[in-house]
N, C-alpha and C. Protein backbone atom coordinates (compact mmCIF):
# COMPACT_ATOMS: atom_id res chain seq x y z
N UNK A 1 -57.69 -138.22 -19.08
CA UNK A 1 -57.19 -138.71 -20.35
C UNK A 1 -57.55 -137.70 -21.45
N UNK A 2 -56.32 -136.79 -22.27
CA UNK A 2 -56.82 -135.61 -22.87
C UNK A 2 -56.53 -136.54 -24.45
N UNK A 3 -57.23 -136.38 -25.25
CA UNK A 3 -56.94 -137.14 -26.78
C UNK A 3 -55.90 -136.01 -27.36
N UNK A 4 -55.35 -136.67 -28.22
CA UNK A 4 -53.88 -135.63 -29.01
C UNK A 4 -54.72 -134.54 -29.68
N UNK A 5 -55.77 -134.31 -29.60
CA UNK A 5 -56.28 -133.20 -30.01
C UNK A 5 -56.55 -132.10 -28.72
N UNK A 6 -56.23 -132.92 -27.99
CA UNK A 6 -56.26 -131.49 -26.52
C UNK A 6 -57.52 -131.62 -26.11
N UNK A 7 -58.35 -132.72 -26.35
CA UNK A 7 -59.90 -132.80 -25.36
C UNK A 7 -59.95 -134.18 -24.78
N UNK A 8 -60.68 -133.55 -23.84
CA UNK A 8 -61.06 -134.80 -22.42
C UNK A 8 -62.45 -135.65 -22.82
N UNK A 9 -62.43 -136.52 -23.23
CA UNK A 9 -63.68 -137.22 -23.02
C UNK A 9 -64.82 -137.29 -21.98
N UNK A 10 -66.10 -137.07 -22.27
CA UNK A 10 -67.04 -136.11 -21.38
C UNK A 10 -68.07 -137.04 -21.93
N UNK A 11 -69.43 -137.20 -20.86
CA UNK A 11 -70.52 -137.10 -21.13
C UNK A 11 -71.43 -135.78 -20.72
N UNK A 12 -72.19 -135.31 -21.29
CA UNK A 12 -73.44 -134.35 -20.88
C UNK A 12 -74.70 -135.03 -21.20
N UNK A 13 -75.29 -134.58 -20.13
CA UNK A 13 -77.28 -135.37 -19.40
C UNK A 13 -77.78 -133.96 -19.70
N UNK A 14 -78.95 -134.21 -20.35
CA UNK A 14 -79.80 -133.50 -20.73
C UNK A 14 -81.41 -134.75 -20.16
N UNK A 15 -81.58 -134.47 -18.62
CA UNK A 15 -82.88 -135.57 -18.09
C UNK A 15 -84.13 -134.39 -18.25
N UNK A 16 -84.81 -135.12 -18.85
CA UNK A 16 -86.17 -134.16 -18.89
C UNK A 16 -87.29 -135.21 -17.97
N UNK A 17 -88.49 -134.58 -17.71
CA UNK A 17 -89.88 -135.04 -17.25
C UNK A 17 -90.71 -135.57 -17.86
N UNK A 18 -91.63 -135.76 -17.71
CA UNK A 18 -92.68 -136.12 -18.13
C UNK A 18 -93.72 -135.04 -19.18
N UNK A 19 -93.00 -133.51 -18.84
CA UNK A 19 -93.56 -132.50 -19.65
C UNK A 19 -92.79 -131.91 -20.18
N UNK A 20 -91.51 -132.68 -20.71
CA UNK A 20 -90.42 -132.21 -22.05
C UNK A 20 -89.84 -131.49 -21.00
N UNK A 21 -89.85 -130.83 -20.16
CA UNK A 21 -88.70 -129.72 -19.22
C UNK A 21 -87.65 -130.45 -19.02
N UNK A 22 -86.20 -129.92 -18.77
CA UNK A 22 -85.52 -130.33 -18.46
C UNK A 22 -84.69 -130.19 -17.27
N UNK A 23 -83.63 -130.57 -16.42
CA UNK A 23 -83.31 -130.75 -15.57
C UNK A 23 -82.36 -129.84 -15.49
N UNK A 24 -82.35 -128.55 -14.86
CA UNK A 24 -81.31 -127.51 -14.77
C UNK A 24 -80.96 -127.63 -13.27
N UNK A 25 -79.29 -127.77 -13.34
CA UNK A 25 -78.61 -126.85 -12.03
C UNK A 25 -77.62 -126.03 -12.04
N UNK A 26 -77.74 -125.82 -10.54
CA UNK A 26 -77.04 -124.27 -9.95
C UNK A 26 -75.91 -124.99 -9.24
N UNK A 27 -74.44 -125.00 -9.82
CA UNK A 27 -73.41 -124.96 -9.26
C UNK A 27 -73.04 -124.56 -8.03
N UNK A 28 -72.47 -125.10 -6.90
CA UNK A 28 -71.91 -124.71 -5.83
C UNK A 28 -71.24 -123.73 -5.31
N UNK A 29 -72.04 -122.48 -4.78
CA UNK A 29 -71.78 -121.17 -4.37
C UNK A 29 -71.27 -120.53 -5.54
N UNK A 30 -72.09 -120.51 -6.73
CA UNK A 30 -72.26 -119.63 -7.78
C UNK A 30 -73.59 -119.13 -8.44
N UNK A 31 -72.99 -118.65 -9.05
CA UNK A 31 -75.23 -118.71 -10.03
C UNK A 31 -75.05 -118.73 -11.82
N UNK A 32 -73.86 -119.95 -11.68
CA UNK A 32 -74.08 -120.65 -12.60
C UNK A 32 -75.26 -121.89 -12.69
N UNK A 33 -75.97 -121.83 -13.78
CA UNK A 33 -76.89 -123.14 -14.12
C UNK A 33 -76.31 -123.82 -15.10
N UNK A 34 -76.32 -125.66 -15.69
CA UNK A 34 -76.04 -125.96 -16.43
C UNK A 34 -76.79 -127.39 -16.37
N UNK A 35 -76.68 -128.52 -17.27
CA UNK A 35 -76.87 -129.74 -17.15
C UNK A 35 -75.82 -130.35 -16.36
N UNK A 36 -76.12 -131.41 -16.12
CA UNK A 36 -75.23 -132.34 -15.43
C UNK A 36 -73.92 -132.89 -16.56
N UNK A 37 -73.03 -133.06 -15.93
CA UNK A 37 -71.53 -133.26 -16.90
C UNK A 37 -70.49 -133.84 -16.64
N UNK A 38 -69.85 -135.02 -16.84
CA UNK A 38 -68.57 -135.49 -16.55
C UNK A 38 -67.25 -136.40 -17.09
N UNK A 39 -66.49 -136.32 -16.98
CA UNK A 39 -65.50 -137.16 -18.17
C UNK A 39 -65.63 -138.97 -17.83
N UNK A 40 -65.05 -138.94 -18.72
CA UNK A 40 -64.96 -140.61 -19.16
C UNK A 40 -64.09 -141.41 -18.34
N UNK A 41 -63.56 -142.00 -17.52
CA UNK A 41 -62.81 -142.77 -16.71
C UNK A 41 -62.49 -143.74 -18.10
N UNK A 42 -60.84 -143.63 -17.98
CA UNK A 42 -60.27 -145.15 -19.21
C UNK A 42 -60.93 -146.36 -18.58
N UNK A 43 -61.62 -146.97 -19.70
CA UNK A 43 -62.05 -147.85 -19.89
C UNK A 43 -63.48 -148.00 -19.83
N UNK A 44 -63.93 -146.94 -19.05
CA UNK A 44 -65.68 -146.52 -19.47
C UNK A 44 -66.40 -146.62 -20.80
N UNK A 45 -67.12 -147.38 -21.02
CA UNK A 45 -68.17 -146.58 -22.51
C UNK A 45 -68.98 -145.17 -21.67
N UNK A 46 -68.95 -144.45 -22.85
CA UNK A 46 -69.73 -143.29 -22.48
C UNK A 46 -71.00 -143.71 -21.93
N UNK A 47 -71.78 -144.29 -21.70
CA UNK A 47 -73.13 -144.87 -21.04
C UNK A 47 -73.03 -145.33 -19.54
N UNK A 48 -71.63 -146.09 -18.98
CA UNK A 48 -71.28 -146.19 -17.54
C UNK A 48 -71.22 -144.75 -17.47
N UNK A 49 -70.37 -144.10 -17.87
CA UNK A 49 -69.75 -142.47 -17.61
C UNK A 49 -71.05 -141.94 -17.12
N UNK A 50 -71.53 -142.22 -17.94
CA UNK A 50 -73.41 -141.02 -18.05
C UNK A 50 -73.77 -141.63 -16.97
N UNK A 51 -74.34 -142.95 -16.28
CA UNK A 51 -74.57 -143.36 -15.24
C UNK A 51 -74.01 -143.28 -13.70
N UNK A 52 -72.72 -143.21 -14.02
CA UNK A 52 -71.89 -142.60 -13.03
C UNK A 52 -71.87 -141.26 -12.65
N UNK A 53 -71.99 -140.62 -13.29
CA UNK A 53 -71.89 -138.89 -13.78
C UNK A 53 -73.62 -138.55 -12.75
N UNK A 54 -74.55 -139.31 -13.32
CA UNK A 54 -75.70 -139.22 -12.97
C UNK A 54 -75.88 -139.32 -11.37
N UNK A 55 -75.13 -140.62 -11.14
CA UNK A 55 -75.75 -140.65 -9.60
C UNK A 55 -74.69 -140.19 -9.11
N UNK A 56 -73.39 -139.74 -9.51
CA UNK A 56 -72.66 -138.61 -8.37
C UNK A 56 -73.24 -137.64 -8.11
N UNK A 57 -73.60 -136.56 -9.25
CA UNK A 57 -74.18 -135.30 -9.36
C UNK A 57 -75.55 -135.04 -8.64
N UNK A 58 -76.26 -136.18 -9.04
CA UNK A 58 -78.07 -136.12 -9.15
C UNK A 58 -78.51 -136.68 -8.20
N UNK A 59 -77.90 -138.16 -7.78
CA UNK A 59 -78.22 -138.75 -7.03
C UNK A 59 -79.04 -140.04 -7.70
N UNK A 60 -79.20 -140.14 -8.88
CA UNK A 60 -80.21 -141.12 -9.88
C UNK A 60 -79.80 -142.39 -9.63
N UNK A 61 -80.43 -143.24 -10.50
CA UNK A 61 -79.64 -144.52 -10.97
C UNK A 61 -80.24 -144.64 -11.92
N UNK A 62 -79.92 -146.16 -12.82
CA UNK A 62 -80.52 -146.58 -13.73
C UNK A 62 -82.14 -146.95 -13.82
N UNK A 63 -82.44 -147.17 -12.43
CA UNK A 63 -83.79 -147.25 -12.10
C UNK A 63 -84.87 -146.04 -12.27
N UNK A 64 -84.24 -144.86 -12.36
CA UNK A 64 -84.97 -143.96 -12.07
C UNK A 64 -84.85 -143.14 -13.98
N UNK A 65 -84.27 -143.62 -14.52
CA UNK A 65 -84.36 -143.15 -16.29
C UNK A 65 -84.66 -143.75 -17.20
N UNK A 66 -85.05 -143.47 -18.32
CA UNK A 66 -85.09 -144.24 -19.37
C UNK A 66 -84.28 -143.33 -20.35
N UNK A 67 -83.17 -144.01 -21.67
CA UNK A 67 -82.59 -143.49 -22.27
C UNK A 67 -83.47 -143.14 -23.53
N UNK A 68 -83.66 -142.14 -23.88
CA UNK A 68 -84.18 -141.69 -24.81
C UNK A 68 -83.49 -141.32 -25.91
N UNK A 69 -82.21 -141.56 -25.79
CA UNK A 69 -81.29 -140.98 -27.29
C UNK A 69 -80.06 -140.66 -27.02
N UNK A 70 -78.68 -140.41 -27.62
CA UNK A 70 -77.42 -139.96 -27.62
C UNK A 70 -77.14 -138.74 -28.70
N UNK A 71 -76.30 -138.34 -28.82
CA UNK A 71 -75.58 -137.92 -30.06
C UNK A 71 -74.81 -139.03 -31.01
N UNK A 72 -74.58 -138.62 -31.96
CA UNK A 72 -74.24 -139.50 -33.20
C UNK A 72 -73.07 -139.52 -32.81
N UNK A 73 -72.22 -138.62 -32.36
CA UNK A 73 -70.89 -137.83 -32.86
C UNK A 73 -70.55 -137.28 -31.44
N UNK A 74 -69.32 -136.80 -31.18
CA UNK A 74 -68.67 -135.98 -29.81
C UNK A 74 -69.00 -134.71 -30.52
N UNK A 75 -69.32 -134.04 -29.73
CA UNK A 75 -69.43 -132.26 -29.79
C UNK A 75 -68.36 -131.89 -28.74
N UNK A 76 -67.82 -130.74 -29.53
CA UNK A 76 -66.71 -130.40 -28.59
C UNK A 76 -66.63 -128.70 -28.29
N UNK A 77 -66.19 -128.05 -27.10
CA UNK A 77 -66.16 -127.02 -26.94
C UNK A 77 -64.48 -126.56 -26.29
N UNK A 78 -64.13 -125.61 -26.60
CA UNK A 78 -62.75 -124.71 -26.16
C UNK A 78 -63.24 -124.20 -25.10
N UNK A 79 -61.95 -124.72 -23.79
CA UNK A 79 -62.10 -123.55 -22.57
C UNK A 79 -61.06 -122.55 -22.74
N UNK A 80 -61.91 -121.60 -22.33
CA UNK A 80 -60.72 -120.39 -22.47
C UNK A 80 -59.53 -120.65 -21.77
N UNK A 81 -58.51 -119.80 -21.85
CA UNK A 81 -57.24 -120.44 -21.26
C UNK A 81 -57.17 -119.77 -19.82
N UNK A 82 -57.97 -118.72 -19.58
CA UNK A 82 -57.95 -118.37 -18.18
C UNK A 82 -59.02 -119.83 -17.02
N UNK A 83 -59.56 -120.32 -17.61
CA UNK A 83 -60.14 -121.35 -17.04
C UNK A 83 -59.64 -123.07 -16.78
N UNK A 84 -58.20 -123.16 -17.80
CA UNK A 84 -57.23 -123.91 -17.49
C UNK A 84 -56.31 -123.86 -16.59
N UNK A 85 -56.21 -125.53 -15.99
CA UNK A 85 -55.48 -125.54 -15.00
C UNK A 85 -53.91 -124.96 -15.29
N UNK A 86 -52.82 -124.83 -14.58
CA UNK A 86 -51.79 -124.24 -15.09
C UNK A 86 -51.33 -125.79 -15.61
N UNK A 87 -51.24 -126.90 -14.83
CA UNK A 87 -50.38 -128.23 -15.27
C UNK A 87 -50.91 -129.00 -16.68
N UNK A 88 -51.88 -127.73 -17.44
CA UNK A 88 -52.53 -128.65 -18.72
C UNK A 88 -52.80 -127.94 -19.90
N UNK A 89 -51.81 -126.69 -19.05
CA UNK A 89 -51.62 -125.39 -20.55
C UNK A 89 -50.94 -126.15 -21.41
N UNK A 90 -51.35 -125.44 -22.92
CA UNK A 90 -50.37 -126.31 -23.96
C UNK A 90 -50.73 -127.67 -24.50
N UNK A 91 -51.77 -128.21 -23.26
CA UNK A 91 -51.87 -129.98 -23.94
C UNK A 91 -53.67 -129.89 -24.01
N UNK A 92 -54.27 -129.07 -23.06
CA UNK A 92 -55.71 -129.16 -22.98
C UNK A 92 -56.42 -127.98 -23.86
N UNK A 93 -57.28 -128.45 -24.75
CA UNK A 93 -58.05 -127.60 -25.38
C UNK A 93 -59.60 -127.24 -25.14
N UNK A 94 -60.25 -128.37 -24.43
CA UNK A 94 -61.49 -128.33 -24.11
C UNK A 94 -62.19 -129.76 -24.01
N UNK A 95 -63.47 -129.93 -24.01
CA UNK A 95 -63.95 -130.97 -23.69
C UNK A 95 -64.77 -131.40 -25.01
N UNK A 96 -64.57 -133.14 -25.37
CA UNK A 96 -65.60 -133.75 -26.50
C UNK A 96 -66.67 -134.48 -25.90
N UNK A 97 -67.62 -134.73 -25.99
CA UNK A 97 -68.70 -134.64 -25.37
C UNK A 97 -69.70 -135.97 -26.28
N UNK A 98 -70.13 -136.51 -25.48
CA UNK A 98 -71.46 -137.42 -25.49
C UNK A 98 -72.63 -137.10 -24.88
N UNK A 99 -73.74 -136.58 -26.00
CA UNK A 99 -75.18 -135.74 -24.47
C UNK A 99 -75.80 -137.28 -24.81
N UNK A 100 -76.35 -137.60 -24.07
CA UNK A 100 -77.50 -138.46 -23.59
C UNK A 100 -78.89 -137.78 -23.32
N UNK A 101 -79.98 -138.47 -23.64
CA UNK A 101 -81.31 -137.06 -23.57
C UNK A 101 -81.55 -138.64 -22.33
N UNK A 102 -82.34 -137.98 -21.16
CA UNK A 102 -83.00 -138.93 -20.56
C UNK A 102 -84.26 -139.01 -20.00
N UNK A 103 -85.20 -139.71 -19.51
CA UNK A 103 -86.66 -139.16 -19.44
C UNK A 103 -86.67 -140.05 -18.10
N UNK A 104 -86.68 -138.76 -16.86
CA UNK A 104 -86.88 -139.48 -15.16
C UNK A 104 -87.84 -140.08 -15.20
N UNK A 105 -88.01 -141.46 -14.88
CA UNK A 105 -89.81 -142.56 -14.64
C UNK A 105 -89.20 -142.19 -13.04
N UNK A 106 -88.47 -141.97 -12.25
CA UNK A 106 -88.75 -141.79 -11.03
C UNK A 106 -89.66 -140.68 -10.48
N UNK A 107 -89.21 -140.01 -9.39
CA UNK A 107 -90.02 -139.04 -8.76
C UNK A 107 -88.75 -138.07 -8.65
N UNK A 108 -89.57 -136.94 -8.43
CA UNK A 108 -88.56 -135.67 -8.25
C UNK A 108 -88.00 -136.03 -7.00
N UNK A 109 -88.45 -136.68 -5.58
CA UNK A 109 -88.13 -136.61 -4.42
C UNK A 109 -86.80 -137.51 -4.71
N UNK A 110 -86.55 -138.29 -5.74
CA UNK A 110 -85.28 -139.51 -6.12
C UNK A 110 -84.24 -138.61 -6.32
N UNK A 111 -84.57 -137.01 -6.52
CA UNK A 111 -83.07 -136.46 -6.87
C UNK A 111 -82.14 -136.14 -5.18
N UNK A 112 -81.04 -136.70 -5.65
CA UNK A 112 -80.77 -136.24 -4.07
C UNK A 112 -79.04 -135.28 -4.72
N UNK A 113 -78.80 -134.09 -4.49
CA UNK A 113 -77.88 -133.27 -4.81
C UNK A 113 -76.56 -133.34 -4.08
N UNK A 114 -76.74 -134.48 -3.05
CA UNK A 114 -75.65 -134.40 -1.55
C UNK A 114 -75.08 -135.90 -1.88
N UNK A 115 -75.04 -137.03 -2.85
CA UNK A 115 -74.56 -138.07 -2.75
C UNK A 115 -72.94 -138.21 -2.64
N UNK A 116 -72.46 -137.16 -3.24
CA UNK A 116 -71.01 -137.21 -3.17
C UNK A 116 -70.25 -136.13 -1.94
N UNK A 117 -69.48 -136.49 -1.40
CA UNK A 117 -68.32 -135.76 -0.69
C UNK A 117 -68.36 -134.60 -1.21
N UNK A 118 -68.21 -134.09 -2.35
CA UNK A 118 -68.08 -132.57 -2.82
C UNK A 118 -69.14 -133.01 -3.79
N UNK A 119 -70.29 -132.34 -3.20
CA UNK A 119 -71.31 -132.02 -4.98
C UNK A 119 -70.95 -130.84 -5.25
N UNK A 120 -71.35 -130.83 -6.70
CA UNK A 120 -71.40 -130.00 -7.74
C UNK A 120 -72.61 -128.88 -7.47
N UNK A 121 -73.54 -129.30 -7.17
CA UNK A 121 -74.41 -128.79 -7.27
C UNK A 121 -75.26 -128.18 -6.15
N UNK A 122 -75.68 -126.66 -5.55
CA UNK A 122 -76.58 -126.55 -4.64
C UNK A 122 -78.11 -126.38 -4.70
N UNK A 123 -78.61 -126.48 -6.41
CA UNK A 123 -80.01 -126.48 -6.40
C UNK A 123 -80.59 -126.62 -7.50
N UNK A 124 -81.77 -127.15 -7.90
CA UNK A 124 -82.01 -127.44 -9.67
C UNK A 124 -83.58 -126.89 -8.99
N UNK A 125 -84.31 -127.22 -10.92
CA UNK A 125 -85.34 -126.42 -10.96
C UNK A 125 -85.19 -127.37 -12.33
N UNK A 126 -86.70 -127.84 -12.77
CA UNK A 126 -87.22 -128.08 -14.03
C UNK A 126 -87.37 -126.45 -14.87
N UNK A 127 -86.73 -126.66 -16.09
CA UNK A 127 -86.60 -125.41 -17.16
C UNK A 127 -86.90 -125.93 -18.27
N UNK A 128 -87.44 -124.65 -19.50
CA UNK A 128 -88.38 -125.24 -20.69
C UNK A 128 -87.32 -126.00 -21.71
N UNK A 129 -87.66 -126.91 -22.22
CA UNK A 129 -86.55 -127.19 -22.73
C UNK A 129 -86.07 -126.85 -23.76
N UNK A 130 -85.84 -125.49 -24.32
CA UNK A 130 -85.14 -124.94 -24.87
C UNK A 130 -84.66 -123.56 -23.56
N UNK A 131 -83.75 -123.79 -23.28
CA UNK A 131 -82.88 -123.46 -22.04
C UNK A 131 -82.58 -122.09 -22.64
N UNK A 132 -82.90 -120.72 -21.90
CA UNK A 132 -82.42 -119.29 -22.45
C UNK A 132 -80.99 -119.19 -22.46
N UNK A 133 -80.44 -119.50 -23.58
CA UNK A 133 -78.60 -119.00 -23.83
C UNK A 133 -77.88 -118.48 -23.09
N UNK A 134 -78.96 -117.26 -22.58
CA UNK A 134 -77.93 -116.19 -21.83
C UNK A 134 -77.65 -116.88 -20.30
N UNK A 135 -78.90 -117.82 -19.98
CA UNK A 135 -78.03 -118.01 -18.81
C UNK A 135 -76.76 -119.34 -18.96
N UNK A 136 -76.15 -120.12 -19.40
CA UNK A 136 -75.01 -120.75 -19.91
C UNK A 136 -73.75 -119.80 -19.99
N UNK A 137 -73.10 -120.50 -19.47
CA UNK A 137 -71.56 -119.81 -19.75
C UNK A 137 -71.56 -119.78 -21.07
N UNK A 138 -70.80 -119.03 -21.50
CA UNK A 138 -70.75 -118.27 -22.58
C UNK A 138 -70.02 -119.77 -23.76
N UNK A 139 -69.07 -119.91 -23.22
CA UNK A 139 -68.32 -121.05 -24.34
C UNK A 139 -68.71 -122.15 -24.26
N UNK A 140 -69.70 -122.57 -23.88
CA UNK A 140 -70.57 -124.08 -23.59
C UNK A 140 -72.35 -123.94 -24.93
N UNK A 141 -72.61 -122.93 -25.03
CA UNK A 141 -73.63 -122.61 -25.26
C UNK A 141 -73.86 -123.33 -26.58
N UNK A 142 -73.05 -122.89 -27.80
CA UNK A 142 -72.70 -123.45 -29.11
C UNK A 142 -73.17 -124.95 -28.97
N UNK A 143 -72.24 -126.09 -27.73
CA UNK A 143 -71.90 -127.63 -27.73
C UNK A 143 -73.99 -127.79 -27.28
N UNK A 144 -74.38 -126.87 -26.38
CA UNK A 144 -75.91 -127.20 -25.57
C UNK A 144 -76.82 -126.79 -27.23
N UNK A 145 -76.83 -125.91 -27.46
CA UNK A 145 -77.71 -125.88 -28.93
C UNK A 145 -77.60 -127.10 -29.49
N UNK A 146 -76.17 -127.04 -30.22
CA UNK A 146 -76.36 -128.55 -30.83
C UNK A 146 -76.79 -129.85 -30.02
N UNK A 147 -76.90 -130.28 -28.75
CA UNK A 147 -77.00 -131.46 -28.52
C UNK A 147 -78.62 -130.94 -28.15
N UNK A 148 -79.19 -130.18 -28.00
CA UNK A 148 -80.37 -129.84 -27.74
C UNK A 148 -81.30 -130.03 -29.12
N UNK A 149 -80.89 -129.32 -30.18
CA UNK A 149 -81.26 -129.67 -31.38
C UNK A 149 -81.36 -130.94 -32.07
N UNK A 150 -79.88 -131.87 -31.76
CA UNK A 150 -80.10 -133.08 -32.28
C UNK A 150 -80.84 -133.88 -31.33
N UNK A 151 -81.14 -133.75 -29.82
CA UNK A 151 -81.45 -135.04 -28.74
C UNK A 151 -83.46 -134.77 -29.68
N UNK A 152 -83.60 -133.33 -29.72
CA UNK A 152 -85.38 -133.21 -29.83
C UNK A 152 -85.98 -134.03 -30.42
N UNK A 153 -85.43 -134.46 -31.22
CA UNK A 153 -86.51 -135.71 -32.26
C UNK A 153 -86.81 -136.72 -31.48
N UNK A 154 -86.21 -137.01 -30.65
CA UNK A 154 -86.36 -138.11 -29.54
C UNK A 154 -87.43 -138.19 -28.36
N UNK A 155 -88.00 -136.85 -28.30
CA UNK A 155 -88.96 -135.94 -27.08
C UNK A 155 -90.35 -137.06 -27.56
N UNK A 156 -91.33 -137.77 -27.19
CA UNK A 156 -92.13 -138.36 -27.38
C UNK A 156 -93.33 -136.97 -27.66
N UNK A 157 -93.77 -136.35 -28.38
CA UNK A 157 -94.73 -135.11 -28.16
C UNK A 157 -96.24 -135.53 -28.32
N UNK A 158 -96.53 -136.44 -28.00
CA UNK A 158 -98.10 -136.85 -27.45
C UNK A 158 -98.94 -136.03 -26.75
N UNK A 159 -98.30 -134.92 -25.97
CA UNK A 159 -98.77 -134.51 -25.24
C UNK A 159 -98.64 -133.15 -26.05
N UNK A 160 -99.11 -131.98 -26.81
CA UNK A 160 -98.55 -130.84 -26.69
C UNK A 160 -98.45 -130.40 -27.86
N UNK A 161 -98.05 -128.90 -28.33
CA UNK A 161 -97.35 -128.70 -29.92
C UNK A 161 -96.18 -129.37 -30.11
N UNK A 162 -95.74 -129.14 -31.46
CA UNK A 162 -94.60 -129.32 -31.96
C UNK A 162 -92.94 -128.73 -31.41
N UNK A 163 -92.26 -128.66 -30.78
CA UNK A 163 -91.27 -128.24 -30.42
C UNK A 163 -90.35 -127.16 -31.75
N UNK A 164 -90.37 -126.11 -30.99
CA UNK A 164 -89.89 -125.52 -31.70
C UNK A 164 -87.98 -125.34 -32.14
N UNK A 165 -87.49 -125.26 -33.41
CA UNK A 165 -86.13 -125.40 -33.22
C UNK A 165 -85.60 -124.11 -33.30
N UNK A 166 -84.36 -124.40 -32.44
CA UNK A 166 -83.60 -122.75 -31.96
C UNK A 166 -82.31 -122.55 -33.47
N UNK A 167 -82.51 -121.71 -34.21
CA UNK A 167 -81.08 -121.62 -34.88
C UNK A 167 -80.69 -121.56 -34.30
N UNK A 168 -78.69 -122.28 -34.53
CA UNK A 168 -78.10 -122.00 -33.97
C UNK A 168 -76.92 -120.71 -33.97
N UNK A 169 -77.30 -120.23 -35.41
CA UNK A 169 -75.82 -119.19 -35.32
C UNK A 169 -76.66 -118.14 -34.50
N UNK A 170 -78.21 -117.76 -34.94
CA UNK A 170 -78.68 -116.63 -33.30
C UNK A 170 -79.27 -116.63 -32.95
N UNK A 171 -79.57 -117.90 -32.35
CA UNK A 171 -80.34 -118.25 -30.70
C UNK A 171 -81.55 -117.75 -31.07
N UNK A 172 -82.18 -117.98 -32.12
CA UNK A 172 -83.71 -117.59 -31.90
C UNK A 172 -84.24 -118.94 -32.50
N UNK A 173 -85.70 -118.66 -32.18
CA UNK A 173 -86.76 -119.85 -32.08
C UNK A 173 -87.24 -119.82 -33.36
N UNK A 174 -87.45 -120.75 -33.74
CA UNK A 174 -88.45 -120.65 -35.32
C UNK A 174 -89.27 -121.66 -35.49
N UNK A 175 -90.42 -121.58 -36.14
CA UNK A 175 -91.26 -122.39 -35.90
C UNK A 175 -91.08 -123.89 -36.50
């Protein structure tokens, strides 16, 4: 379902630990990394989507997260047009987006990467959670700053310093 603006309704998971890291994977016979990601089925609220999205990809359930926050707003990103299908040139512009921040109360052994017929995914790794830019595809990076920036206030920091925020026009850290 593409909106008359040429984007697909999407959620993005941003699941962190117990030590603010977050949940990075490695796409299927590539060495792409990214968060977990998927569109909206009509008639979904973005929160089934995110739950669905979750235990296709991850293998999770609702048992194994606690929601720690959304975005206010859809963030949206442009796929280039070499990355469009041919049957959606002209009508598809990219994806609008709902991140969800989530905090696993399960165990790492709960992730299972094989729940679906075709996963997405062949391998994750906890990463700091401010995720190095360069590894992100290039036209996604912009939509991950911002939902990274707005989910942080949400990070419980009991444990630790202050989290530092990344500008976003150049990717550097500031205190």
């Amino acid at each position: 379902m593409i909106d008359r603006d040429g984007y697909r309704p999407n959620v993005g998971i941003i699941l962190c630990n117990c030590r603010n890291e977050v949940f990075w994977a490695k796409r299927v016979r590539e060495h792409a990394w990214q968060f977990p990601q998927g569109g909206i089925k009509p008639g979904e609220t973005p929160e089934l989507a995110m739950f669905r999205e979750l235990n296709e990809e991850v293998g999770l359930s609702a048992c194994h997260v606690k929601i720690l926050g959304r975005t206010r707003d859809w963030l949206r990103y442009d796929v280039p047009d070499q990355w469009i299908r041919r049957e959606w040139r002209g009508s598809y512009r990219g994806q609008k987006q709902i991140w969800f921040l989530l905090r696993l109360i399960g165990r790492d052994c709960d992730v299972c990467l094989r729940t679906s017929e075709k996963p997405e995914f062949d391998a994750w790794r906890w990463n700091d959670y401010w995720v190095p830019m360069e590894t992100v595809v290039e036209f996604k990076r912009e939509v991950y700053l911002k939902a990274l920036n707005e989910l942080v206030r949400f990070l419980h920091q009991r444990s630790g310093p202050r989290m530092p925020r990344v500008n976003q026009r150049v990717g550097v850290t500031e205190p």
